[in-house]
C-alpha atoms as a PDB file:
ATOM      1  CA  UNK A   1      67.878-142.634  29.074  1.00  0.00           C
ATOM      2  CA  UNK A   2      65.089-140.953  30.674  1.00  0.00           C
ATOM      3  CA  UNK A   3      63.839-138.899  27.607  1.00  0.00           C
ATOM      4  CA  UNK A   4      64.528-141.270  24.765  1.00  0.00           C
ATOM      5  CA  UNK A   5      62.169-141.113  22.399  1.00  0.00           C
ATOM      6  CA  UNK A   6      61.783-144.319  21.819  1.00  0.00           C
ATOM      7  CA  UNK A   7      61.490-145.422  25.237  1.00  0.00           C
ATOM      8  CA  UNK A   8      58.532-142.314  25.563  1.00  0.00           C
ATOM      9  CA  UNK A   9      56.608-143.162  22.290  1.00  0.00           C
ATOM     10  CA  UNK A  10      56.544-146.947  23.644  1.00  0.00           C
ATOM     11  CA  UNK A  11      54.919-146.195  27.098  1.00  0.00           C
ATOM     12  CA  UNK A  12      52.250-143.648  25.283  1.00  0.00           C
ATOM     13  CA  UNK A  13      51.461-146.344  22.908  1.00  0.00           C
ATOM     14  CA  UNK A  14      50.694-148.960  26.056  1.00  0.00           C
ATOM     15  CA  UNK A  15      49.486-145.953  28.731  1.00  0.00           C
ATOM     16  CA  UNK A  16      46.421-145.774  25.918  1.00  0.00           C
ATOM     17  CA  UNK A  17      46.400-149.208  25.595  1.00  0.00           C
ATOM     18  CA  UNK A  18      45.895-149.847  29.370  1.00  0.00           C
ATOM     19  CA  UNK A  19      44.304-146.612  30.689  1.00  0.00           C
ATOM     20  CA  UNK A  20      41.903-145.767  27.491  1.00  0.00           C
ATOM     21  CA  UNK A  21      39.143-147.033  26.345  1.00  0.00           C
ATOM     22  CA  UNK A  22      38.359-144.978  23.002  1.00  0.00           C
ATOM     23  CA  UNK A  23      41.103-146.653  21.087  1.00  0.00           C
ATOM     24  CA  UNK A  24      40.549-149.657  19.212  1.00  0.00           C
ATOM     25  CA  UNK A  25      43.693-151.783  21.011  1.00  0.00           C
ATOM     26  CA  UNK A  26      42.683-150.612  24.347  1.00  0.00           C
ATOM     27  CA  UNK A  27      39.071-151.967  23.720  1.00  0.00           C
ATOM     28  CA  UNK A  28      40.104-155.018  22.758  1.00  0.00           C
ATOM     29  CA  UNK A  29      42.682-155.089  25.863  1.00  0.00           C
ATOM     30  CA  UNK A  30      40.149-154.111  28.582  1.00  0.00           C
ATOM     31  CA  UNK A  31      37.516-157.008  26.714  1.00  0.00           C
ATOM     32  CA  UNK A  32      39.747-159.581  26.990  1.00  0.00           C
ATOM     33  CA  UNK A  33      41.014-158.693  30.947  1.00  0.00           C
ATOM     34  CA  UNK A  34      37.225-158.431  31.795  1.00  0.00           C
ATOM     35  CA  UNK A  35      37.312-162.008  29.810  1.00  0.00           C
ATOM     36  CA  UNK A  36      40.210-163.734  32.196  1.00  0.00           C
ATOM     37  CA  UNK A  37      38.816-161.856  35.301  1.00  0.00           C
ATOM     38  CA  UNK A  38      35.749-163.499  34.851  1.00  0.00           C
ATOM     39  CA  UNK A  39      37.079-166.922  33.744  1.00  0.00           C
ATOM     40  CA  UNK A  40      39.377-166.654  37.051  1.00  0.00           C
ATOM     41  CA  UNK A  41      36.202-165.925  39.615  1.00  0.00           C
ATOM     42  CA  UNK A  42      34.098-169.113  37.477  1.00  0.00           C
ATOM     43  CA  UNK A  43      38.077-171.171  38.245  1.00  0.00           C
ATOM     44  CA  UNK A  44      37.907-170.771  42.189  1.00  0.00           C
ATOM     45  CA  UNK A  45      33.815-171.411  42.252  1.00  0.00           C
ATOM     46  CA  UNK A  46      34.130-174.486  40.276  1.00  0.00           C
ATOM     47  CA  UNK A  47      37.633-175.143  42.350  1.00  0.00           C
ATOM     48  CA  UNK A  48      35.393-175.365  45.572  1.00  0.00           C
ATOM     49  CA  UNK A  49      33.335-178.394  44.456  1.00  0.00           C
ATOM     50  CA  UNK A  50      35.233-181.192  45.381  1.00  0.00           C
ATOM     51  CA  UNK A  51      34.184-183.604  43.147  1.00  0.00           C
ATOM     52  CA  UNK A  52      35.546-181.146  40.154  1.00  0.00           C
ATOM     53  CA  UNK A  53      38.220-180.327  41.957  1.00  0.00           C
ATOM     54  CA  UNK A  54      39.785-183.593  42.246  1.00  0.00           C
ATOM     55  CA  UNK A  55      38.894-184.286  38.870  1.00  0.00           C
ATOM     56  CA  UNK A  56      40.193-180.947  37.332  1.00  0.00           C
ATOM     57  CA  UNK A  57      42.562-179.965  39.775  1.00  0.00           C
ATOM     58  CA  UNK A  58      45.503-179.787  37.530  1.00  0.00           C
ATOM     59  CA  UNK A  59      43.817-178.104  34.958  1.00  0.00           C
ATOM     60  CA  UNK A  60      42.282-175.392  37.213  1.00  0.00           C
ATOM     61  CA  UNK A  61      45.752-174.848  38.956  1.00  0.00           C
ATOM     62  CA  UNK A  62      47.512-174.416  35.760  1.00  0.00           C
ATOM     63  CA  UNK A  63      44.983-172.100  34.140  1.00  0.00           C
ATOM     64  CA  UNK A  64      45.135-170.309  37.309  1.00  0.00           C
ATOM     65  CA  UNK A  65      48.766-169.392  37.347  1.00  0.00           C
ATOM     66  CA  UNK A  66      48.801-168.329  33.518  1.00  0.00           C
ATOM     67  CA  UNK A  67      46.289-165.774  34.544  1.00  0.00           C
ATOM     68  CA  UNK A  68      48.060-164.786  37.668  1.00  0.00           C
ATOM     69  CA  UNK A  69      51.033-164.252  35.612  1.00  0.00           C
ATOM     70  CA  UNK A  70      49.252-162.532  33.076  1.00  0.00           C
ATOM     71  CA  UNK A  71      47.816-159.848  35.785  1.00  0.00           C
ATOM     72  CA  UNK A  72      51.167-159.797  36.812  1.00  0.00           C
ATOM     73  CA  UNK A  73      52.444-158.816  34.110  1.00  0.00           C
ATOM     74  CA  UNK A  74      49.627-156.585  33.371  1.00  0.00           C
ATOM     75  CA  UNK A  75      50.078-154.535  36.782  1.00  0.00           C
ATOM     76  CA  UNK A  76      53.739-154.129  36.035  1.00  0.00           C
ATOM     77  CA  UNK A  77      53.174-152.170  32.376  1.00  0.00           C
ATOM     78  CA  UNK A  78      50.738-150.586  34.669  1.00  0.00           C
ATOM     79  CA  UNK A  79      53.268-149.000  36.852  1.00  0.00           C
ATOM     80  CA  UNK A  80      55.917-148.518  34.037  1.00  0.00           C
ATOM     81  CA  UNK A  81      53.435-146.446  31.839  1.00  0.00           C
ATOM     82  CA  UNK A  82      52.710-143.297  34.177  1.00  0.00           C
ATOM     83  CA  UNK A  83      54.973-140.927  35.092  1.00  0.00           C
ATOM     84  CA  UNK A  84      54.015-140.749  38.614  1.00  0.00           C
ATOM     85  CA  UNK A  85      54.094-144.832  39.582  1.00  0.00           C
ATOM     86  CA  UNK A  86      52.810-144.394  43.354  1.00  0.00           C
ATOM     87  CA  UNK A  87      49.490-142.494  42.107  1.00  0.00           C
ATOM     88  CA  UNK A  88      48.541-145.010  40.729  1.00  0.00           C
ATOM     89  CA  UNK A  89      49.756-147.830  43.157  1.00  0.00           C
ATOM     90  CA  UNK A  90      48.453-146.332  46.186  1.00  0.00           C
ATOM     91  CA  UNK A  91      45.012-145.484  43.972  1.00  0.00           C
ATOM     92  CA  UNK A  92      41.900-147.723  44.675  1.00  0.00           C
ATOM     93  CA  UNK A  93      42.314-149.619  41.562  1.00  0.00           C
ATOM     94  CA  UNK A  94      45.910-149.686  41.997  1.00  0.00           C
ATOM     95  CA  UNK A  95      45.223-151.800  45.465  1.00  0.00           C
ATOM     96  CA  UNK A  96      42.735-153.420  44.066  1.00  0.00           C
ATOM     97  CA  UNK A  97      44.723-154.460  40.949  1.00  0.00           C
ATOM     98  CA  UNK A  98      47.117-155.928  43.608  1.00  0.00           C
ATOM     99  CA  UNK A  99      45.425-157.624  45.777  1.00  0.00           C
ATOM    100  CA  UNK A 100      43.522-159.945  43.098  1.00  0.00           C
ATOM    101  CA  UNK A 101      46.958-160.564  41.723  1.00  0.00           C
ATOM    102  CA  UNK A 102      48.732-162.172  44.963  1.00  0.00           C
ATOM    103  CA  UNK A 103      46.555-164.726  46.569  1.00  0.00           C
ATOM    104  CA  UNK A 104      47.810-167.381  44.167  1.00  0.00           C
ATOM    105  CA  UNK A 105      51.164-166.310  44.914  1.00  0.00           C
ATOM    106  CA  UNK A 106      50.622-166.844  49.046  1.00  0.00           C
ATOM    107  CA  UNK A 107      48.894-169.864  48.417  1.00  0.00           C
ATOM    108  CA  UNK A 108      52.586-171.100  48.324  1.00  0.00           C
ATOM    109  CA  UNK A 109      52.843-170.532  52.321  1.00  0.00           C
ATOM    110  CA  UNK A 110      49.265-170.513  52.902  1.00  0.00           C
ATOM    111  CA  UNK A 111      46.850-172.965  52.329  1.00  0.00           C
ATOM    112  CA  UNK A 112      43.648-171.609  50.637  1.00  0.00           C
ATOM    113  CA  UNK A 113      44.674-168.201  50.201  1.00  0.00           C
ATOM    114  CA  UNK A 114      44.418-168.225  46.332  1.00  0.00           C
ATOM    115  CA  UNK A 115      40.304-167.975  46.890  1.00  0.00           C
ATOM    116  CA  UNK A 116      41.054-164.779  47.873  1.00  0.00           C
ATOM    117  CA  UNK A 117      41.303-164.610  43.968  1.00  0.00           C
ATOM    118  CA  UNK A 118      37.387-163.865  44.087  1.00  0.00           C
ATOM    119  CA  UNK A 119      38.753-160.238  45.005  1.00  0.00           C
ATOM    120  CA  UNK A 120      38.985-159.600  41.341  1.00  0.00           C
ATOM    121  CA  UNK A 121      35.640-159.206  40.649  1.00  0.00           C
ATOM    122  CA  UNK A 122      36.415-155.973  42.081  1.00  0.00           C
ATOM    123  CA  UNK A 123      37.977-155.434  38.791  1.00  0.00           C
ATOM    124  CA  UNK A 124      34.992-155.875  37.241  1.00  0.00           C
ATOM    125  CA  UNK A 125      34.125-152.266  38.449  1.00  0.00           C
ATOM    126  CA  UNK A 126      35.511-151.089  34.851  1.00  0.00           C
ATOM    127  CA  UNK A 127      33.011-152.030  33.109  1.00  0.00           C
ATOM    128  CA  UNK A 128      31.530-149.034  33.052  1.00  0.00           C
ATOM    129  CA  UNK A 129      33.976-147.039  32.441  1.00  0.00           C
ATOM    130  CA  UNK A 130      35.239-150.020  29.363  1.00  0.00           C
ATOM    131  CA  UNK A 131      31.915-149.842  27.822  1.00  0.00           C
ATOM    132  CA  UNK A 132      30.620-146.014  28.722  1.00  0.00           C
ATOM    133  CA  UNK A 133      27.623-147.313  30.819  1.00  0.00           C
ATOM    134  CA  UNK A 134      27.647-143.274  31.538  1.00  0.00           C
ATOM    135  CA  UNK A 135      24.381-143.839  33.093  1.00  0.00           C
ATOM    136  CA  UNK A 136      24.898-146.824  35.618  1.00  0.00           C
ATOM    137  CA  UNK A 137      27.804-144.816  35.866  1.00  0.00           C
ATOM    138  CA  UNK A 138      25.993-141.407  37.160  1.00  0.00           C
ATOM    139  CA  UNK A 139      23.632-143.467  39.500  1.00  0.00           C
ATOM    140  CA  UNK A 140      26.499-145.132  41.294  1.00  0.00           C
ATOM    141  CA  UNK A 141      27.834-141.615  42.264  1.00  0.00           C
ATOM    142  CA  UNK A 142      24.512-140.393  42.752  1.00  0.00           C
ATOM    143  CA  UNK A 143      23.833-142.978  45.491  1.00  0.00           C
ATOM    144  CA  UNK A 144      27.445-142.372  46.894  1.00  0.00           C
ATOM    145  CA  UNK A 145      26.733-138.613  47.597  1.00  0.00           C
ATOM    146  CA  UNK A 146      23.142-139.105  49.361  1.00  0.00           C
ATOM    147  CA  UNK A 147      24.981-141.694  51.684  1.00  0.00           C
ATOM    148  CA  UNK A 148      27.941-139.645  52.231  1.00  0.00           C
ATOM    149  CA  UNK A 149      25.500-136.663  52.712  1.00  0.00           C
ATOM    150  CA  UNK A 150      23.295-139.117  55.129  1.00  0.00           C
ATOM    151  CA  UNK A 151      25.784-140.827  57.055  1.00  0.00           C
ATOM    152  CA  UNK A 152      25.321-138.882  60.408  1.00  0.00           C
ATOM    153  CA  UNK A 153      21.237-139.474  60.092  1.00  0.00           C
ATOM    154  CA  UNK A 154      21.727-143.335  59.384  1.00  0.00           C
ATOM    155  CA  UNK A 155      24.648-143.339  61.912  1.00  0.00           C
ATOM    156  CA  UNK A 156      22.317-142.058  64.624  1.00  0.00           C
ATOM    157  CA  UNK A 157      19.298-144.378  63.429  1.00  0.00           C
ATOM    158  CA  UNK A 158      21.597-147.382  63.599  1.00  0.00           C
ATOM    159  CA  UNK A 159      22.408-146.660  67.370  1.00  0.00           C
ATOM    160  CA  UNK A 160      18.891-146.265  68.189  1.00  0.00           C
ATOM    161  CA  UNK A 161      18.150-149.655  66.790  1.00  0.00           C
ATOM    162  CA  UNK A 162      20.867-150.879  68.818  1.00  0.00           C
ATOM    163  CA  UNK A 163      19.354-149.270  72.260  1.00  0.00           C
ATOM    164  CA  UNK A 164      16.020-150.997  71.090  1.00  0.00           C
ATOM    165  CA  UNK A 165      17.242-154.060  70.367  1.00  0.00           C
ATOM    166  CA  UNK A 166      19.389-153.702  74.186  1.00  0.00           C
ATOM    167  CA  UNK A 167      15.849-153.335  75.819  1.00  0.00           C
ATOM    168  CA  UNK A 168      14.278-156.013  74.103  1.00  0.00           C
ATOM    169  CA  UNK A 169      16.668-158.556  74.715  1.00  0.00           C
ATOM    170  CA  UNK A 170      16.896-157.911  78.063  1.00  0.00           C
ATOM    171  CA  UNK A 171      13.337-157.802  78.573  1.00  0.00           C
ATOM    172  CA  UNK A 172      13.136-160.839  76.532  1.00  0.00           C
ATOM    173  CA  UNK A 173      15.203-162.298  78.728  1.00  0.00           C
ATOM    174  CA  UNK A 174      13.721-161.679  81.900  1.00  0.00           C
ATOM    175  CA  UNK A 175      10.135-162.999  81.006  1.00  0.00           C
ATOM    176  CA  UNK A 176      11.640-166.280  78.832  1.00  0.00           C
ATOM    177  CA  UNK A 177      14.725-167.599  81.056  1.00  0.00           C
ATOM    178  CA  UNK A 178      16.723-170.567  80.833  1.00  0.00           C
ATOM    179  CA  UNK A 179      13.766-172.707  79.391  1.00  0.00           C
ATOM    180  CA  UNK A 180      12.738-171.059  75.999  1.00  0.00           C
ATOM    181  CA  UNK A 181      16.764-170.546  75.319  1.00  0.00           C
ATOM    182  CA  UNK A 182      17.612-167.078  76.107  1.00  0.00           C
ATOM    183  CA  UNK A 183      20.003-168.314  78.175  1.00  0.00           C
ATOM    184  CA  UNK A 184      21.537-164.921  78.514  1.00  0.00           C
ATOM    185  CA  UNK A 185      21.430-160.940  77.712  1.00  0.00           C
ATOM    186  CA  UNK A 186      23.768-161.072  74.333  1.00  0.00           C
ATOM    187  CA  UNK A 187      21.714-163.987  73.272  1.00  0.00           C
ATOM    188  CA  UNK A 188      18.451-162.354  74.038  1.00  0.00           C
ATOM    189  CA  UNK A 189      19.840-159.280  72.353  1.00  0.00           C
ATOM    190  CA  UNK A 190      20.994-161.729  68.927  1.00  0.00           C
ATOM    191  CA  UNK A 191      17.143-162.808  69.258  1.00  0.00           C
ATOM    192  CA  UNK A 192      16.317-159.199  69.376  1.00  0.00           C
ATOM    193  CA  UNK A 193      17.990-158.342  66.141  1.00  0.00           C
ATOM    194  CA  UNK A 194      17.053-161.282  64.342  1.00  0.00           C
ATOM    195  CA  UNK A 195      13.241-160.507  64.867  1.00  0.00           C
ATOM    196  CA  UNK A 196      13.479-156.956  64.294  1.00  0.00           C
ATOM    197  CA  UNK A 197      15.386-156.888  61.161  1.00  0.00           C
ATOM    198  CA  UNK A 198      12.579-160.080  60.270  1.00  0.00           C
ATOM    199  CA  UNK A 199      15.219-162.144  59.390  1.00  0.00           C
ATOM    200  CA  UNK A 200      13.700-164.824  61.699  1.00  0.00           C
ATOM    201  CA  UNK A 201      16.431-167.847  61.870  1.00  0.00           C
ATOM    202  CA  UNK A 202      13.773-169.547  64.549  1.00  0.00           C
ATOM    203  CA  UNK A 203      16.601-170.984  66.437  1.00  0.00           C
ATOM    204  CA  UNK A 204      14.900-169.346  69.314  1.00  0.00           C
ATOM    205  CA  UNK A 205      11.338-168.519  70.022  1.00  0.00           C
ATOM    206  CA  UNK A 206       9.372-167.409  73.033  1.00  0.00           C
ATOM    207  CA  UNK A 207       7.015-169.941  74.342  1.00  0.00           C
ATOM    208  CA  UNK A 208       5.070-167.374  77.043  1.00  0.00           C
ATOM    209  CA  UNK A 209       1.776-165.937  75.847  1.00  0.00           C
ATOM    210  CA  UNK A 210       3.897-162.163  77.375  1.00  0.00           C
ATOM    211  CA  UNK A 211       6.772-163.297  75.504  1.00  0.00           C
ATOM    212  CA  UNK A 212       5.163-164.158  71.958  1.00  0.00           C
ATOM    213  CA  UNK A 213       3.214-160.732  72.558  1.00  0.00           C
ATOM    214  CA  UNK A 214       6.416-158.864  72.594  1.00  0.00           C
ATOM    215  CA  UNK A 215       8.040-160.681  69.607  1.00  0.00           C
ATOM    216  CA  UNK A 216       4.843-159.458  67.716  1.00  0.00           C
ATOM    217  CA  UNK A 217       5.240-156.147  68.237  1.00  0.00           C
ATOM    218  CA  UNK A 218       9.097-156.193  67.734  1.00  0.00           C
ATOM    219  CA  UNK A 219       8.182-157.648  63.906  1.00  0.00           C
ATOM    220  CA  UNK A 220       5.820-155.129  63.637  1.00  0.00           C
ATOM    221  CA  UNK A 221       8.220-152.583  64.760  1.00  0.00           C
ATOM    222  CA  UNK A 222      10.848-153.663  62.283  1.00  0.00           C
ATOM    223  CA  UNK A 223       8.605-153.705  58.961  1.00  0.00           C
ATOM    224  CA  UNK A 224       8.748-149.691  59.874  1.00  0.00           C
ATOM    225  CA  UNK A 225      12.323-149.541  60.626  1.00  0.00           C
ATOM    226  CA  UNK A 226      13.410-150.529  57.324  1.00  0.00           C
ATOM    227  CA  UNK A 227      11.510-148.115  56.228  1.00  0.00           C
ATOM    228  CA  UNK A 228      13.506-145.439  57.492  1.00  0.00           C
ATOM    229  CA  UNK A 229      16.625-145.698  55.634  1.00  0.00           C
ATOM    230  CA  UNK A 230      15.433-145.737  52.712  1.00  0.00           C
ATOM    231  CA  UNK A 231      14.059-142.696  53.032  1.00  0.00           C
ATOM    232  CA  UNK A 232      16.627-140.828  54.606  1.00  0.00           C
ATOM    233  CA  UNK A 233      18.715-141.780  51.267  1.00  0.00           C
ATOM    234  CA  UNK A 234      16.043-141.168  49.320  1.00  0.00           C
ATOM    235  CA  UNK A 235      15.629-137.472  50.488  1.00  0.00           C
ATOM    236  CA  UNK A 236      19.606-136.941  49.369  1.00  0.00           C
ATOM    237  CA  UNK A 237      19.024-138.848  46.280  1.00  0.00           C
ATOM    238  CA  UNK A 238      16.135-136.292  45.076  1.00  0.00           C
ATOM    239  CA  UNK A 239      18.296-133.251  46.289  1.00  0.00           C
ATOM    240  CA  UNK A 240      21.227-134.115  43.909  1.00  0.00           C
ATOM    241  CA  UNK A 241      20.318-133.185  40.169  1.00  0.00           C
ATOM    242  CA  UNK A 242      23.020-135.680  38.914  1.00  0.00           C
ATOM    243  CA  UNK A 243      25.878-135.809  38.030  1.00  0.00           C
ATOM    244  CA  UNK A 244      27.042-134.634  33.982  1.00  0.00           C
ATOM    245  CA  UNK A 245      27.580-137.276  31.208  1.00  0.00           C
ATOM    246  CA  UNK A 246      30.752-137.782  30.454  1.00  0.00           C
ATOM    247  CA  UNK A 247      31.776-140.298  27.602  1.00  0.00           C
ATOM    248  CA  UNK A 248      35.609-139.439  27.638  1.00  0.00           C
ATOM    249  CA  UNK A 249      37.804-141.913  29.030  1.00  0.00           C
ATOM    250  CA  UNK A 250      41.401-140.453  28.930  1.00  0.00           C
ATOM    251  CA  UNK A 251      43.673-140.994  31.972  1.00  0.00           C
ATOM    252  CA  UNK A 252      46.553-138.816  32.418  1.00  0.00           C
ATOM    253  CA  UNK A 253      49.804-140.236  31.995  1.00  0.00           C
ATOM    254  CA  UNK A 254      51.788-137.897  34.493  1.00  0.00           C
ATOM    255  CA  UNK A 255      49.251-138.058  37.589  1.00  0.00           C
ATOM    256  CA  UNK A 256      46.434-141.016  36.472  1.00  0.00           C
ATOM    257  CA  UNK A 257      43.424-138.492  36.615  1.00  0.00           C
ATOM    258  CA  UNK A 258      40.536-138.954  34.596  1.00  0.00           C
ATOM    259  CA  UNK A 259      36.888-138.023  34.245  1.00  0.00           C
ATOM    260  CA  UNK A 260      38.336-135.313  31.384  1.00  0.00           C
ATOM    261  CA  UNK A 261      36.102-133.319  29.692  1.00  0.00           C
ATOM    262  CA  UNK A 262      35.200-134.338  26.395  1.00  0.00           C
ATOM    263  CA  UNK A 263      37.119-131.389  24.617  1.00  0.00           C
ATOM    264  CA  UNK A 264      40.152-131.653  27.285  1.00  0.00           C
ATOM    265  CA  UNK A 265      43.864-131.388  25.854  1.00  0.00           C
ATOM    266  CA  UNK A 266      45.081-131.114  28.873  1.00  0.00           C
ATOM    267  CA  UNK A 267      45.085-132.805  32.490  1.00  0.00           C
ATOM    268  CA  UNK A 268      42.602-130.236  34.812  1.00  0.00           C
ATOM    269  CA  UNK A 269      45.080-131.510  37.588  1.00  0.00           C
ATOM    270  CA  UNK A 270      48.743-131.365  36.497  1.00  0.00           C
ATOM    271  CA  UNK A 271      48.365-129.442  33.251  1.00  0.00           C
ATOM    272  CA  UNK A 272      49.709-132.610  31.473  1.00  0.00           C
ATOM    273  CA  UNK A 273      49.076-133.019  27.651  1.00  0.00           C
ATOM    274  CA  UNK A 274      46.045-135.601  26.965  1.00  0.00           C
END
């Protein structure tokens, strides 16, 4: 039953359908599931208003289970289509095909879980690969590599910050007190993090002349650290020449690789025919 022709030619037919974007049914597939993504992620905003909500509520339930279905459905020809089901299961899109496809279904035996459904905007990250936005594309890995490449630099920069903000607060502390609000170390420290990143809630402020002195300098301080970075990403950024345009969109059926070459026949992982 395994090699039946039939049974073969019907899951290449959907595998290009599903997986491909340079055919003119699997354009029109991955159109319309951007389509009901996006209609699903506009269902649960406009499902969070409660004066549309109990207005609309049947109508937004039922639309929301004939997607969920639909998904459903989808992620099951997903699975049937390659000849390797768990590559593509335990894949990032794989998870993240399955987790915007449950919530509705725990909302059963948990209340609110289906606006967890906002998870499928993840799926929106096909886009680029639907509509060959080779260039958005490129940039996205180029920024992935400098931060992957800067990760120890940032890493140590971040626990500076923290020692800094550690001193502050406590020093905060000791010349505000009780009376100005930082009532303790952590909270002095929460002040310290707020100022220096110049977020600036204002839910507290130092009221000594010493005190406001300090906060000045800590806002001064942080106007540089943001700085920093940005520039330590931006040094990876400029070493990495970029990655090569690639407008081919095939995914292997046997293994789910893609990123093929534009002349590829065969799968550059498992040797598979394209």
């Amino acid at each position: 039953m395994k090699n039946d022709p039939q049974i073969n030619s019907w899951k290449e037919k959907w595998h290009e359908i599903i997986y491909e974007a340079d055919s003119r049914w699997g354009k029109i597939f991955d159109i319309v599931l951007i389509v009901a993504i996006l209609f699903s992620i506009i269902l649960v905003m406009l499902e969070s208003v409660k004066e549309l909500d109990s207005k609309y509520h049947n109508f937004f339930n039922i639309s929301e289970w004939v997607i969920t279905i639909l998904f459903s459905v989808e992620y099951a020809l997903r699975i049937i289509t390659v000849k390797k089901p768990k590559k593509y299961i335990f894949s990032f899109y794989g998870i993240i095909d399955l987790l915007s496809t449950i919530p509705k279904y725990l909302s059963m035996f948990i209340g609110g879980a289906h606006a967890l459904v906002a998870l499928r905007a993840l799926r929106l990250l096909r886009i680029f690969r639907i509509l060959k936005l080779v260039r958005f594309v490129g940039a996205t890995n180029m920024l992935g590599k400098a931060l992957k490449a800067s990760r120890f630099k940032i890493l140590v920069f971040i626990s500076a910050v923290m020692i800094i903000c550690v001193i502050i607060g406590t020093v905060m502390y000791l010349i505000e007190g009780d009376p100005s609000g930082f009532t303790s170390i952590p909270r002095s420290i929460y002040w310290a993090i707020v100022t220096l990143t110049t977020v600036g809630y204002g839910d507290i402020a130092p009221q000594t002349a010493l005190g406001q002195f300090l906060a000045s300098l800590v806002m001064i301080l942080g106007y540089g650290i943001i700085a920093i970075p940005t520039g330590i990403v931006g040094v990876e950024m400029a070493k990495d020449k970029g990655p090569e345009i690639n407008l081919n969109t095939n995914s292997c059926q046997n293994c789910s690789a893609d990123k093929h070459k534009d002349s590829a026949k065969f799968c550059y992982k498992c040797g598979e025919k394209l």
